[in-house]
Protein backbone atom coordinates (compact mmCIF):
# COMPACT_ATOMS: atom_id res chain seq x y z
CA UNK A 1 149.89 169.94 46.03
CA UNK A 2 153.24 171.06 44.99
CA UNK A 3 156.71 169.94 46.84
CA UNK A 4 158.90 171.54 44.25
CA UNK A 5 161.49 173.50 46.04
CA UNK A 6 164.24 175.45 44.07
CA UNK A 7 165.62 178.30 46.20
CA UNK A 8 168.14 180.80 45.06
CA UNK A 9 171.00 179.03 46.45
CA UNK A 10 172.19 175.95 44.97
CA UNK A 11 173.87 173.97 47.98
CA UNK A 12 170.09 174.79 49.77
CA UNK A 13 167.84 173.54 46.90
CA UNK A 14 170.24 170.32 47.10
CA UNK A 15 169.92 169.87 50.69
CA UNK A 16 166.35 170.43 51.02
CA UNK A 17 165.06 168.08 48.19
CA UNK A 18 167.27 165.23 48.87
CA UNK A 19 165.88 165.21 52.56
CA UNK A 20 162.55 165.65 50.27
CA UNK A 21 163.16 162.79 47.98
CA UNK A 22 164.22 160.06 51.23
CA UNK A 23 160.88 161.31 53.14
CA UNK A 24 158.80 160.24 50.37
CA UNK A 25 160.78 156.72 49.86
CA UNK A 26 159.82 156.16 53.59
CA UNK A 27 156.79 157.20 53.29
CA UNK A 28 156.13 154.86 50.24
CA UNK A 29 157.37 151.92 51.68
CA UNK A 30 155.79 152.50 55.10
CA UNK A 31 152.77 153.39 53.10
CA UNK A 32 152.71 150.52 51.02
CA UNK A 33 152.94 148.13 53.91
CA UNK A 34 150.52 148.91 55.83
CA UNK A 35 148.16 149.21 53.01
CA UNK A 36 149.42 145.22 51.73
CA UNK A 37 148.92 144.08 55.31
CA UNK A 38 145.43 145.22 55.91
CA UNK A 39 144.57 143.58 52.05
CA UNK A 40 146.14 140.64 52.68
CA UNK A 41 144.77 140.38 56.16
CA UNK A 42 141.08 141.04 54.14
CA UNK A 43 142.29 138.29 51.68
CA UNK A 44 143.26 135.86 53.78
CA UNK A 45 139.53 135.54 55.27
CA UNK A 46 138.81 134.16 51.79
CA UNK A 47 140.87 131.40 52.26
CA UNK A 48 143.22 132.14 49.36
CA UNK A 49 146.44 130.91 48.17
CA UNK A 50 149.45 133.08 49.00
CA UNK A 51 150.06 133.49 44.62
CA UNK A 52 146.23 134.54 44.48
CA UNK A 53 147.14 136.64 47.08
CA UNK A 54 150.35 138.21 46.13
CA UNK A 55 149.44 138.57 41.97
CA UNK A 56 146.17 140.09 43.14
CA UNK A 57 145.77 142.06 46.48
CA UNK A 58 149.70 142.23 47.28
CA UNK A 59 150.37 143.25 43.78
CA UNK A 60 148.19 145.87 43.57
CA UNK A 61 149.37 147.22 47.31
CA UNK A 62 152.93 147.57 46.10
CA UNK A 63 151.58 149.06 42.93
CA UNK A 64 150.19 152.03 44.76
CA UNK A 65 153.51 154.21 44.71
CA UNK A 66 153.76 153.75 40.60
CA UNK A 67 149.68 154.61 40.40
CA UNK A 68 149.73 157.76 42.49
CA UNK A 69 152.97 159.21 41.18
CA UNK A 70 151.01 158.22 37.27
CA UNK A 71 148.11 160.12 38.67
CA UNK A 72 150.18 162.87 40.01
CA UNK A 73 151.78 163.23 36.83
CA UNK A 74 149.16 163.13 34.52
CA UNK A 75 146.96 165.46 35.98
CA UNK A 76 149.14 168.10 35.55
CA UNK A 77 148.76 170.32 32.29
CA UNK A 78 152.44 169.76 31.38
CA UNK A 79 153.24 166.43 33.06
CA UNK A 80 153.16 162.81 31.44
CA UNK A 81 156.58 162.36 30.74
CA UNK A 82 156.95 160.59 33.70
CA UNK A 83 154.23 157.93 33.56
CA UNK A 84 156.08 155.85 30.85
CA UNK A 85 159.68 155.68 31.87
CA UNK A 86 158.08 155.22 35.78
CA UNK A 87 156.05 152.06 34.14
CA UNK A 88 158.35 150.48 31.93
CA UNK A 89 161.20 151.39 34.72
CA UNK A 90 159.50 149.49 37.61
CA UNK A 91 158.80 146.45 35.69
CA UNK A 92 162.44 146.02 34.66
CA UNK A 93 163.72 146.51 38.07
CA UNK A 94 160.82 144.00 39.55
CA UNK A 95 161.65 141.54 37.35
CA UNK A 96 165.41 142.19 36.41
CA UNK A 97 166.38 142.89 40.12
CA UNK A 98 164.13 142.50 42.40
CA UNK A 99 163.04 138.92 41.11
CA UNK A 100 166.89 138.41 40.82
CA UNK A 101 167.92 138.76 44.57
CA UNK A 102 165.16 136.42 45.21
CA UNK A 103 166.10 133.82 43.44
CA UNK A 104 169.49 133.77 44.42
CA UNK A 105 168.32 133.74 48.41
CA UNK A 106 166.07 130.78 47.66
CA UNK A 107 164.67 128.33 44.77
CA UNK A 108 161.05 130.33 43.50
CA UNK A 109 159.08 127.04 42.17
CA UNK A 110 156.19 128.12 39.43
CA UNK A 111 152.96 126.80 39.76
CA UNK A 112 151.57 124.85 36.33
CA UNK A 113 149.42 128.01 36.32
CA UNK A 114 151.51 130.42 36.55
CA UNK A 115 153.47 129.10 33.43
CA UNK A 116 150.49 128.42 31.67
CA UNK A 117 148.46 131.74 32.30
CA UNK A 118 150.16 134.18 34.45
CA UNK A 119 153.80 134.61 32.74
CA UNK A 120 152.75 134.41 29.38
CA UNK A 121 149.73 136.77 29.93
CA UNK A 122 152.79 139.15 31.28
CA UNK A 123 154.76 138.35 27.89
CA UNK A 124 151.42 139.63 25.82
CA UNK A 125 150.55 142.89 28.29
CA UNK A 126 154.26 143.75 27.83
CA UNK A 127 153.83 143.75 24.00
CA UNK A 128 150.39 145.49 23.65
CA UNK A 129 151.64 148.39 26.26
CA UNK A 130 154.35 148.72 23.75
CA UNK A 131 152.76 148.41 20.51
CA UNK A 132 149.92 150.78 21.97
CA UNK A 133 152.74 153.41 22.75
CA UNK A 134 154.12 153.10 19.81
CA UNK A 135 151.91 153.13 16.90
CA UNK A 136 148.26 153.88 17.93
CA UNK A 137 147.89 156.89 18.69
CA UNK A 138 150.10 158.34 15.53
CA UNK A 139 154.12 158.52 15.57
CA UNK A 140 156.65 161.37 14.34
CA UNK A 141 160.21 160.96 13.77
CA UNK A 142 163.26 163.58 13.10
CA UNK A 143 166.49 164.69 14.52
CA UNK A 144 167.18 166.88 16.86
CA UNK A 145 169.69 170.17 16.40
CA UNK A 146 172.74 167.57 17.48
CA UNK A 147 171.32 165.18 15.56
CA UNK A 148 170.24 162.90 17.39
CA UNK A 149 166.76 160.64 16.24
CA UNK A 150 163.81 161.33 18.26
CA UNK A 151 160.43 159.00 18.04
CA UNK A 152 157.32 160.80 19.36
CA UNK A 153 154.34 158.86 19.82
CA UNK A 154 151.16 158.99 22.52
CA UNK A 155 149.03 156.63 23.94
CA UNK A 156 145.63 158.31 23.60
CA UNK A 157 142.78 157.94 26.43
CA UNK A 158 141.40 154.81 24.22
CA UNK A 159 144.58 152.92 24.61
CA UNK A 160 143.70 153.20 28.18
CA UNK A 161 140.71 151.87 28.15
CA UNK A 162 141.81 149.05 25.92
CA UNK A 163 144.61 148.48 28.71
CA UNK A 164 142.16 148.71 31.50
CA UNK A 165 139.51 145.89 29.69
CA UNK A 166 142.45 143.30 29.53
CA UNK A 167 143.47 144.09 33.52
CA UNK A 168 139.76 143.84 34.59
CA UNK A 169 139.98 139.96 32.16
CA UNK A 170 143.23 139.21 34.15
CA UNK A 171 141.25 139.88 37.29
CA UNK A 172 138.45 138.11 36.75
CA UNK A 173 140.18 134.96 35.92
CA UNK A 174 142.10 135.10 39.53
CA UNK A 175 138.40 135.87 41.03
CA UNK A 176 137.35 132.12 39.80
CA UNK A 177 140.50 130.83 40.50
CA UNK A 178 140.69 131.83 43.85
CA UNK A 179 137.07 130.37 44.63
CA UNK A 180 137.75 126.88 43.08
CA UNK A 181 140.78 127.07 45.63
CA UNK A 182 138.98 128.89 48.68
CA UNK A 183 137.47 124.90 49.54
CA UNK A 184 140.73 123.28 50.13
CA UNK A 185 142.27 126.40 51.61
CA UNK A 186 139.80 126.56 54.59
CA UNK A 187 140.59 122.56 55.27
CA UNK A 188 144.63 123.60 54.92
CA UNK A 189 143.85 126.57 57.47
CA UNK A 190 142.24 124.05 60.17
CA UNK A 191 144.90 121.90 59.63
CA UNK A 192 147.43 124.46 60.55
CA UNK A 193 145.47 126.14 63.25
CA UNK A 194 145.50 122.01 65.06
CA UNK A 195 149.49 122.35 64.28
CA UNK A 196 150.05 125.25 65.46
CA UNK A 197 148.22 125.37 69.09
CA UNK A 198 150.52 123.58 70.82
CA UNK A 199 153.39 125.84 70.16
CA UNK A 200 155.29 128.45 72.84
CA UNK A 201 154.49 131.91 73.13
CA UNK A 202 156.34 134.16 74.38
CA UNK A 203 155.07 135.79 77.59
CA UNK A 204 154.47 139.52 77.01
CA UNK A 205 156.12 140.27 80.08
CA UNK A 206 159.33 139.19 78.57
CA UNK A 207 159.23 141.20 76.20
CA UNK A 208 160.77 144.92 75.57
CA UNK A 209 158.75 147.59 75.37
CA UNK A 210 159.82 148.43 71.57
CA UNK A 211 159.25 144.98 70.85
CA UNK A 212 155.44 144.88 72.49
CA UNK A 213 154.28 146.89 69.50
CA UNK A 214 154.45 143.63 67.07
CA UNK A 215 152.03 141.07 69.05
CA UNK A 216 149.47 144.23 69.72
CA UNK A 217 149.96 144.82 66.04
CA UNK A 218 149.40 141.22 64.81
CA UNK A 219 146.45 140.85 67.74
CA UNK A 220 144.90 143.79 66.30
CA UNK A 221 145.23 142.33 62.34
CA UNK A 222 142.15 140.01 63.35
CA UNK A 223 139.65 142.90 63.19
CA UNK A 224 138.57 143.84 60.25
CA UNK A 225 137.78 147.43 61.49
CA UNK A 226 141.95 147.57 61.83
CA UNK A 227 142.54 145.96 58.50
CA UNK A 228 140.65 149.06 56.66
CA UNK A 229 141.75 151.42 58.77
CA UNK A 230 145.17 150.63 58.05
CA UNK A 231 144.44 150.09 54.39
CA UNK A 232 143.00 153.71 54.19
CA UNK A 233 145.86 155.00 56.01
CA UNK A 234 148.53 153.30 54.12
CA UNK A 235 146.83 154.71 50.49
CA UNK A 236 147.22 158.43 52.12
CA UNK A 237 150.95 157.96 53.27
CA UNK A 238 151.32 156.45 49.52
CA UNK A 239 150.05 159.36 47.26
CA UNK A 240 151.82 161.84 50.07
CA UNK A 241 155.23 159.78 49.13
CA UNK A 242 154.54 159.67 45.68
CA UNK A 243 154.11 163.42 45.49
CA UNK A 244 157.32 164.19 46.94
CA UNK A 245 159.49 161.50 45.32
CA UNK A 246 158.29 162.87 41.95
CA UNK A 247 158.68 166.87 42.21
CA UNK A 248 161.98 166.23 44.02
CA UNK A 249 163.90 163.82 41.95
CA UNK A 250 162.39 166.18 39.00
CA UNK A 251 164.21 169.12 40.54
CA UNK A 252 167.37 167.60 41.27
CA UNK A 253 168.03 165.86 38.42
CA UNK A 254 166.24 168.58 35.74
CA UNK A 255 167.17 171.78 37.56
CA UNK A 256 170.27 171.05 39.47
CA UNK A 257 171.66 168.10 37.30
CA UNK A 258 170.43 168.42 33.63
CA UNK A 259 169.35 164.79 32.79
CA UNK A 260 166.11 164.15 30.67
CA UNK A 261 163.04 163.77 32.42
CA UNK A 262 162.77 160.13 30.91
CA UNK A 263 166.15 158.61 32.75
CA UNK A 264 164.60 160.29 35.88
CA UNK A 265 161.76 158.15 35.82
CA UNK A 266 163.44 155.31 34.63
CA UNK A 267 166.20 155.25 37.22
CA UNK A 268 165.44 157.52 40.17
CA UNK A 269 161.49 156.94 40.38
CA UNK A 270 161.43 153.73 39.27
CA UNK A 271 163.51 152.67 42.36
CA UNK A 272 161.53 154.80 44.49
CA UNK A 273 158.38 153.45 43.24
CA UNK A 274 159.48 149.46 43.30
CA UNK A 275 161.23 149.31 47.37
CA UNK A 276 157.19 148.43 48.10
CA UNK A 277 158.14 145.17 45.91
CA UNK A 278 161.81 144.79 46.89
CA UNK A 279 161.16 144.77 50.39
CA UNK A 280 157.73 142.50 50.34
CA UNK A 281 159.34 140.08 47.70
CA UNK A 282 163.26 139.70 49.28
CA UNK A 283 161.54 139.33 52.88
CA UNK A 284 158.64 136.82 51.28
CA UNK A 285 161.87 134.94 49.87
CA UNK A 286 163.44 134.79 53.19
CA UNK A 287 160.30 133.61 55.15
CA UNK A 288 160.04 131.00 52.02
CA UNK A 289 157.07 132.32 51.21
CA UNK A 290 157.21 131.82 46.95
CA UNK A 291 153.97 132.33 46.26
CA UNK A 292 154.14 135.80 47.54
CA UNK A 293 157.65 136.72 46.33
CA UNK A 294 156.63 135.35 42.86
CA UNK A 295 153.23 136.73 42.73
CA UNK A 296 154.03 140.13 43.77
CA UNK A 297 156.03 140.76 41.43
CA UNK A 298 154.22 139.10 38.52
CA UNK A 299 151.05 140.52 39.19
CA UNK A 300 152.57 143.99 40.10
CA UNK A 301 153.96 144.35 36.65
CA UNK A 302 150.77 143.28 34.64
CA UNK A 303 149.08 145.78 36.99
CA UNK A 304 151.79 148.50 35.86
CA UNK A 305 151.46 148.20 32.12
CA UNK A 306 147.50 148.03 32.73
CA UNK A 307 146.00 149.05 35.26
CA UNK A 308 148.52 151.69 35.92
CA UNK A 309 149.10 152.49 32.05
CA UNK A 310 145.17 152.32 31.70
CA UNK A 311 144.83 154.75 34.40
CA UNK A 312 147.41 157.41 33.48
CA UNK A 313 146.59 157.59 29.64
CA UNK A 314 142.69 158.16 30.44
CA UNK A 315 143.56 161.02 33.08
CA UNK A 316 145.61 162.70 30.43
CA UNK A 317 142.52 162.90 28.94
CA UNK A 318 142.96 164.04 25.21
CA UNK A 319 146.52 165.10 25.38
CA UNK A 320 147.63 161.28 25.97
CA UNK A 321 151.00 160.41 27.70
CA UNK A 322 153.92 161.13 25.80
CA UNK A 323 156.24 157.69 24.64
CA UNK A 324 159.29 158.70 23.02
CA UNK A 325 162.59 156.42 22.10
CA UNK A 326 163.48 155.96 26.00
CA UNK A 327 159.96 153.99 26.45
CA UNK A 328 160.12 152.51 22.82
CA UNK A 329 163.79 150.83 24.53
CA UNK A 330 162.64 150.38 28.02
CA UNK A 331 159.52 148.63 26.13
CA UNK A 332 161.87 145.88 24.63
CA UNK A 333 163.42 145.45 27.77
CA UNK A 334 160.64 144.96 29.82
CA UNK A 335 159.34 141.99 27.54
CA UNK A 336 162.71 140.67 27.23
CA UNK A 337 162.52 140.56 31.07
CA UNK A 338 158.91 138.80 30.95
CA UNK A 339 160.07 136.18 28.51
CA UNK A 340 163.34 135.53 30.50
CA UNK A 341 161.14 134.54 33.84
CA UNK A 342 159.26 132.86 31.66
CA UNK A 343 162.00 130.29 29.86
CA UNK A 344 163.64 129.64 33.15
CA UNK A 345 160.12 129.14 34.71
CA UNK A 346 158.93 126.51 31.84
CA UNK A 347 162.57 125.44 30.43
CA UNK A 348 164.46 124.51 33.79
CA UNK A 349 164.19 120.61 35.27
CA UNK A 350 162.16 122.05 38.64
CA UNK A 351 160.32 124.22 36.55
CA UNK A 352 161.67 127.40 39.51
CA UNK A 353 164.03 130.28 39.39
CA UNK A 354 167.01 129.58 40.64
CA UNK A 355 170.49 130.56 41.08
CA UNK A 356 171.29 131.07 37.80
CA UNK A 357 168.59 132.95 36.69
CA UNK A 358 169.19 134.91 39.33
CA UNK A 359 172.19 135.97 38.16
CA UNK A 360 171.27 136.06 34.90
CA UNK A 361 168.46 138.49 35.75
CA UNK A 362 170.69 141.05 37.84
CA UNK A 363 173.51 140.61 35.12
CA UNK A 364 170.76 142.10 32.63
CA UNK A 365 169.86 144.50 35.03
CA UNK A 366 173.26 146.04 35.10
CA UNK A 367 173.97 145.97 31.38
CA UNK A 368 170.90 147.45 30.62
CA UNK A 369 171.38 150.48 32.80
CA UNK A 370 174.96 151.12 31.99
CA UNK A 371 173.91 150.95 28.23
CA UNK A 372 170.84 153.53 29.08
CA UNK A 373 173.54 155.80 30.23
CA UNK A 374 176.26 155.37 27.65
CA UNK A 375 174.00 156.10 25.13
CA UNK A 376 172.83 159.26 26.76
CA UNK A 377 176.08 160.64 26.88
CA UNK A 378 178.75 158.60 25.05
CA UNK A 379 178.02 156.37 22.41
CA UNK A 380 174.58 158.66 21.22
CA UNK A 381 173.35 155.70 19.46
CA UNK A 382 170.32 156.30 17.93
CA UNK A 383 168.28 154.75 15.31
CA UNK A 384 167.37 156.59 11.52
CA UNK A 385 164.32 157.81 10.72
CA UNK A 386 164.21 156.18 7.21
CA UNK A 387 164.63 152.74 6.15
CA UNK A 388 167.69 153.48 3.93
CA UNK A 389 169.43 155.04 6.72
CA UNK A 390 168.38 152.09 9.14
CA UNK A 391 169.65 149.21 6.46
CA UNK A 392 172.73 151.47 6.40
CA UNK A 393 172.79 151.80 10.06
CA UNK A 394 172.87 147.88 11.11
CA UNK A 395 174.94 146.92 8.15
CA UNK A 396 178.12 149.37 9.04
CA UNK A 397 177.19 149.61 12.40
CA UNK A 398 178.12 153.00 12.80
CA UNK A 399 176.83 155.29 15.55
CA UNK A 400 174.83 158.15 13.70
């Protein structure tokens, strides 16, 4: 299914694709959270920690916009050149900003765990997605008719399933994990259940009628027949929003606005694609809820560079996703982002991400996006293709 729209008249093809592109955000979002609740709410019957939960079934809910607009993309006999930037994109604004306004709402403690296993096992997915991209499946350099240095490379359908082995590893290891815990989480939840009986509720009768629709909703969460139901329905409204958000930002900003199709999916889909984590991650934070905010967004970016990465290159079958300089960058950054979490994390006194990180994190986030687009269209730094020109380059410094 197709939502590109470009009509003869310019002001038209504007209108009708922006009102295109905020349908499928809401769609994603709305999408995405139903589909989270009704996994979480399966989950939860296994008596699971909320970080099993959130780097597992959570992360993989809020993943769903980044692996149906890869899908969507791929599939398509000229697409793929959105899969990369949309990956690589995500992951720097889950970690870089979305991870940021947490931490400055509320302290995000680490278990010994999650330093030990989870954040470094980030640190080496974000390297092998970028070494795959860059140098397995064959590279070409040149310069363009302005002269500007171009890097071609592809990760082939093998890189995917290379990807793919190490997510199903990752998985496996939270399977046992979450078992050895399930024991002391059922004796938590009866705990909490004795707490929690005595407590008010408010009458239904008090209530308004547009606020009725949250108890009935939260009743109904207890069946399992709801849960899937809700799941299923939440994956459609997901891969509906996915399709639109990626043929209209394509249009506006290719057809009507003339940027490269790799800032598009860096910038305008890789927003789209990450509210799912924003909003389950800032409002987790809120709540207090760490393990969820933290594990979201953690386990949504291992499941972007592999599951999601794993998926796209092996639908592209043997034409293999494109990864040019823009991903070879947004690579860097997206490990520099994964060690960052992961020095605070281990390095700081509480061993948590705190204020400062926080601000460290959305301080990165803003320098590396004005530096994405200063080098698109001022500075045009970009780096020789030969290792003369290169020791020539970082010596003088000069912009080639």
């Amino acid at each position: 299914m197709d939502f590109k729209v470009i009509l003869q008249n310019t002001g038209a093809t504007w209108a009708v694709n922006l009102i295109l592109l905020v349908a499928g955000f809401i769609l994603l979002v709305k999408g995405a959270d139903f589909f989270v609740d009704g996994a979480a709410g399966i989950a939860e019957k296994l008596n699971v920690s909320t970080f099993i939960i959130g780097v597992t079934v959570v992360a993989v809910g809020t993943s769903l916009p980044e692996l149906a607009v890869t899908i969507v993309d791929a599939v398509k006999p000229d697409g793929g050149a959105v899969i990369i930037g949309n990956i690589i994109g995500s992951n720097s604004l889950n970690i870089l900003l979305i991870l940021g306004i947490s931490a400055l709402i509320t302290n995000l403690p680490s278990e010994r765990s999650t330093r030990r296993i989870d954040m470094p096992f980030l640190i080496f997915s974000s390297v092998l997605f970028l070494v795959l991209g860059v140098f397995a499946g064959g590279y070409s350099t040149g310069r363009t008719a302005d002269g500007r240095f171009f890097l071609d490379g592809t990760m082939t359908w093998y890189c995917g399933l290379i990807l793919l082995s190490a997510y199903v590893l990752f998985t496996v290891y939270n399977i046992i994990l979450a078992k050895k815990q399930s024991a002391s989480r059922r004796e938590q939840a009866a705990a909490a259940a004795e707490v929690g009986a005595g407590l008010a509720v408010t009458s239904p009768e008090e209530l308004k009628w547009y606020q009725k629709f949250t108890p009935w909703y939260e009743k109904m969460q207890v069946k399992t027949w709801f849960l899937i139901v809700i799941c299923v329905l939440g994956l459609a409204t997901v891969v509906l929003g996915a399709q639109l958000v990626v043929d209209s930002a394509t249009v506006i900003a290719e057809n009507l606005m003339g940027i490269p199709t790799e800032i598009v999916a860096m910038t305008v889909v890789a927003f789209g694609t990450s509210l799912p984590e924003l909003v389950t991650s800032v409002s987790a934070a809120k709540k207090g809820d760490v393990g969820i905010a933290t594990g979201n967004i953690i386990g949504s970016n291992i499941a972007n560079l592999l599951l999601i990465g794993g998926v796209g290159a092996l639908c592209s079958a043997s034409r293999g996703i494109p990864f040019t300089m823009e991903g070879m960058v947004g690579g860097i950054v997206s490990v520099y982002a994964a060690v960052l979490i992961f020095g605070f994390s281990a390095g700081s006194r509480t061993k948590s991400l705190g204020k400062v990180a926080g601000a460290v994190m959305l301080v990165s986030f803003v320098l590396y996006y004005v530096l994405v687009f200063l080098n698109q269209y001022v500075f045009l730094w970009y780096l020789p293709s030969d290792a003369a020109g290169a020791a020539a380059y970082f010596t003088c410094a000069v912009p080639v």
